[in-house]
Protein backbone atom coordinates (compact mmCIF):
# COMPACT_ATOMS: atom_id res chain seq x y z
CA UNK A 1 6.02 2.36 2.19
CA UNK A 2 6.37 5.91 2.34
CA UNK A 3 6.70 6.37 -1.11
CA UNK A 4 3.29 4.64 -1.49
CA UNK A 5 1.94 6.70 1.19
CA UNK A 6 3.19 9.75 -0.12
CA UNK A 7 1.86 9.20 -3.49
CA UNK A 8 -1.75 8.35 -2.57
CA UNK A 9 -1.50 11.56 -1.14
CA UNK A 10 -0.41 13.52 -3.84
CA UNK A 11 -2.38 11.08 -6.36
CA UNK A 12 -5.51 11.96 -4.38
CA UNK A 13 -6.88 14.97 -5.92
CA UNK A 14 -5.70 13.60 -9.64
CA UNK A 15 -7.66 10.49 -9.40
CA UNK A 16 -10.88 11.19 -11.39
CA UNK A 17 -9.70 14.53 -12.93
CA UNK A 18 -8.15 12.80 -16.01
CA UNK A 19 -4.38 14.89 -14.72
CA UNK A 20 -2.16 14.09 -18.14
CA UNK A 21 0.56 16.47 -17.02
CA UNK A 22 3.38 15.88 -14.88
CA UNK A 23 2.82 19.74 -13.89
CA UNK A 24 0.85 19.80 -10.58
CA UNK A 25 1.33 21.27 -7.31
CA UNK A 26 2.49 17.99 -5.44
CA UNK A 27 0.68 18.62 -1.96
CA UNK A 28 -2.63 20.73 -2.84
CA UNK A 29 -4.47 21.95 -0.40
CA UNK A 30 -7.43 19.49 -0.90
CA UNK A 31 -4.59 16.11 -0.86
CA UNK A 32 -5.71 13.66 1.75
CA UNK A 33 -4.82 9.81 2.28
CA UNK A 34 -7.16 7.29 0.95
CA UNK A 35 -8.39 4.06 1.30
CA UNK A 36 -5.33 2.90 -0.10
CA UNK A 37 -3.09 4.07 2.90
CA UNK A 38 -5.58 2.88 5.42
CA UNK A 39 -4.68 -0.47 4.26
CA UNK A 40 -1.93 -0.40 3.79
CA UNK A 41 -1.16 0.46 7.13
CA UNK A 42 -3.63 -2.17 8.44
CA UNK A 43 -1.63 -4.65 6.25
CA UNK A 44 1.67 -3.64 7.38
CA UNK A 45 0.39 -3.56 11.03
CA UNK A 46 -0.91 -7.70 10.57
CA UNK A 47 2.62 -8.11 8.93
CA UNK A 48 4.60 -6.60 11.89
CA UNK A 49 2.41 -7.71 14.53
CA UNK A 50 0.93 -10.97 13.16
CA UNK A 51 -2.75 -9.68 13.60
CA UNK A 52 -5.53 -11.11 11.12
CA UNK A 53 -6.36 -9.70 8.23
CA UNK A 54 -9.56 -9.60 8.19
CA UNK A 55 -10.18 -8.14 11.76
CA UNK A 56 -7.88 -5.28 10.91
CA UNK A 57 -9.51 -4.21 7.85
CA UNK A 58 -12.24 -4.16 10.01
CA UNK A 59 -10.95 -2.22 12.62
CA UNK A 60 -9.10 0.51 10.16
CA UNK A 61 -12.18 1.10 8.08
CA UNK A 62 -14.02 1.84 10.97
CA UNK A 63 -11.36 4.58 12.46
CA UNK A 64 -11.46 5.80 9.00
CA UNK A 65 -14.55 5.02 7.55
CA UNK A 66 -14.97 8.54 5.01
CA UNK A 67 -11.21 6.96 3.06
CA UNK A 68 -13.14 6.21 -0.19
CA UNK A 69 -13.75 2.84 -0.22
CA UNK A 70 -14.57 1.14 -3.45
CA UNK A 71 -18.46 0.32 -3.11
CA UNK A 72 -17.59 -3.81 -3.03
CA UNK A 73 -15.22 -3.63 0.13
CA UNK A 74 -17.38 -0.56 1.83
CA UNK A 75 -20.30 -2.82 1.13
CA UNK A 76 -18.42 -5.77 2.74
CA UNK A 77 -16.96 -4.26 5.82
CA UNK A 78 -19.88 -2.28 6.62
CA UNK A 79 -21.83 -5.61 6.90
CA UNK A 80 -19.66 -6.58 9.73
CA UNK A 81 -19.07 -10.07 6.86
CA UNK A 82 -15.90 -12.46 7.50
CA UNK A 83 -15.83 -14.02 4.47
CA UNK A 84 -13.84 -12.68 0.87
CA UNK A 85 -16.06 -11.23 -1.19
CA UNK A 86 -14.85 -11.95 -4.11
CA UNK A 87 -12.90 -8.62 -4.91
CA UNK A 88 -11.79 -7.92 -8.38
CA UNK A 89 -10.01 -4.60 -8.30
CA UNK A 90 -6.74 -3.11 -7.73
CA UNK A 91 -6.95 -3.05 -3.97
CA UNK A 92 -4.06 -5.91 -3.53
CA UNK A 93 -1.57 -3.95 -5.93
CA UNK A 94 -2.18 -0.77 -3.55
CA UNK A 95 -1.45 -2.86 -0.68
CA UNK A 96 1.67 -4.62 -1.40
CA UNK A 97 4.25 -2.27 -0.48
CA UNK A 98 3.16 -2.88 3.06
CA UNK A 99 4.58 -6.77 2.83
CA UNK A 100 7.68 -5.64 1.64
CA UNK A 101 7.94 -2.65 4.25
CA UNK A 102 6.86 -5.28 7.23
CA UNK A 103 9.12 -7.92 6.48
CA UNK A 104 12.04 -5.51 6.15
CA UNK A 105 11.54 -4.32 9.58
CA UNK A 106 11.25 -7.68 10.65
CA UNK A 107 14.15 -9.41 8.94
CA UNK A 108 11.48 -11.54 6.86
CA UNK A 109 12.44 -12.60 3.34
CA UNK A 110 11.53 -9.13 1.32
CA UNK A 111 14.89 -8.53 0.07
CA UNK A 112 17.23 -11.24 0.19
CA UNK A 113 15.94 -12.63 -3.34
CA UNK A 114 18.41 -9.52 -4.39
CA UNK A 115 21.38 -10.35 -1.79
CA UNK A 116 21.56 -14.05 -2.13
CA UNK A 117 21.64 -13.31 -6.19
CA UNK A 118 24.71 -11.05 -6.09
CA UNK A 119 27.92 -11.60 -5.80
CA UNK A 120 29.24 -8.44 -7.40
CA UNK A 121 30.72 -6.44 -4.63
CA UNK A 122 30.18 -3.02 -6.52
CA UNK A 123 26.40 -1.49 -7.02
CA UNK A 124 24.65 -2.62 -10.40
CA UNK A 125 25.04 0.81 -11.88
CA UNK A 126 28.59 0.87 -11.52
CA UNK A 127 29.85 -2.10 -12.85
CA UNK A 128 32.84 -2.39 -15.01
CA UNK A 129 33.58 -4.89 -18.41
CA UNK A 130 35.76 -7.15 -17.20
């Protein structure tokens, strides 16, 4: 989660500028979260707290209304509307972190795909031929 967070951050000022170099200044001055952090905070905050969805988009793009919204979800939360709007972008890929983060903290199931499938004591990366 913070790694997501971190790199919305740093991703922030790169995001329309076309960037093709991995030779930037990680936290420029202008940096700022975006949208993307907004919710995925309000995602992980349903996760950990069992709130609704909907109400806490709501709720987060109103404390942070100037995030930069795409135009279909500003133009769908502004409208005080309940019901999907039939979103086609990215937004759920920025998000998703947040799940995994929530149900960590929790003890929900993000993770134990990986436990319950290994039963090699030693890390992947160190594994010998037997």
């Amino acid at each position: 989660m913070l790694g997501a967070i971190a790199g919305d951050i740093i991703g922030s000022v790169h995001e329309y500028s076309g960037t093709k170099t991995p030779e930037f200044e990680l936290f420029h001055a202008h940096c700022r979260f975006t949208d993307d952090t907004v919710l995925a905070v309000a995602v992980a905050d349903c996760v950990l707290h069992g709130f609704d969805y909907t109400d806490k988009y709501h709720e987060y793009f109103h404390a942070y209304p100037n995030a930069g919204y795409g135009f279909r979800f500003f133009q769908w939360v502004s409208s005080g509307d309940r019901q999907p709007y039939n979103s086609w972008g990215n937004g759920s890929a920025m998000r998703v972190a947040a799940v995994g983060h929530g149900l960590r903290l929790i003890g929900g199931g993000a993770g134990r795909g990986t436990t319950k499938c290994r039963s090699d004591p030693q890390p992947p990366g160190r594994r010998t031929r037997r």
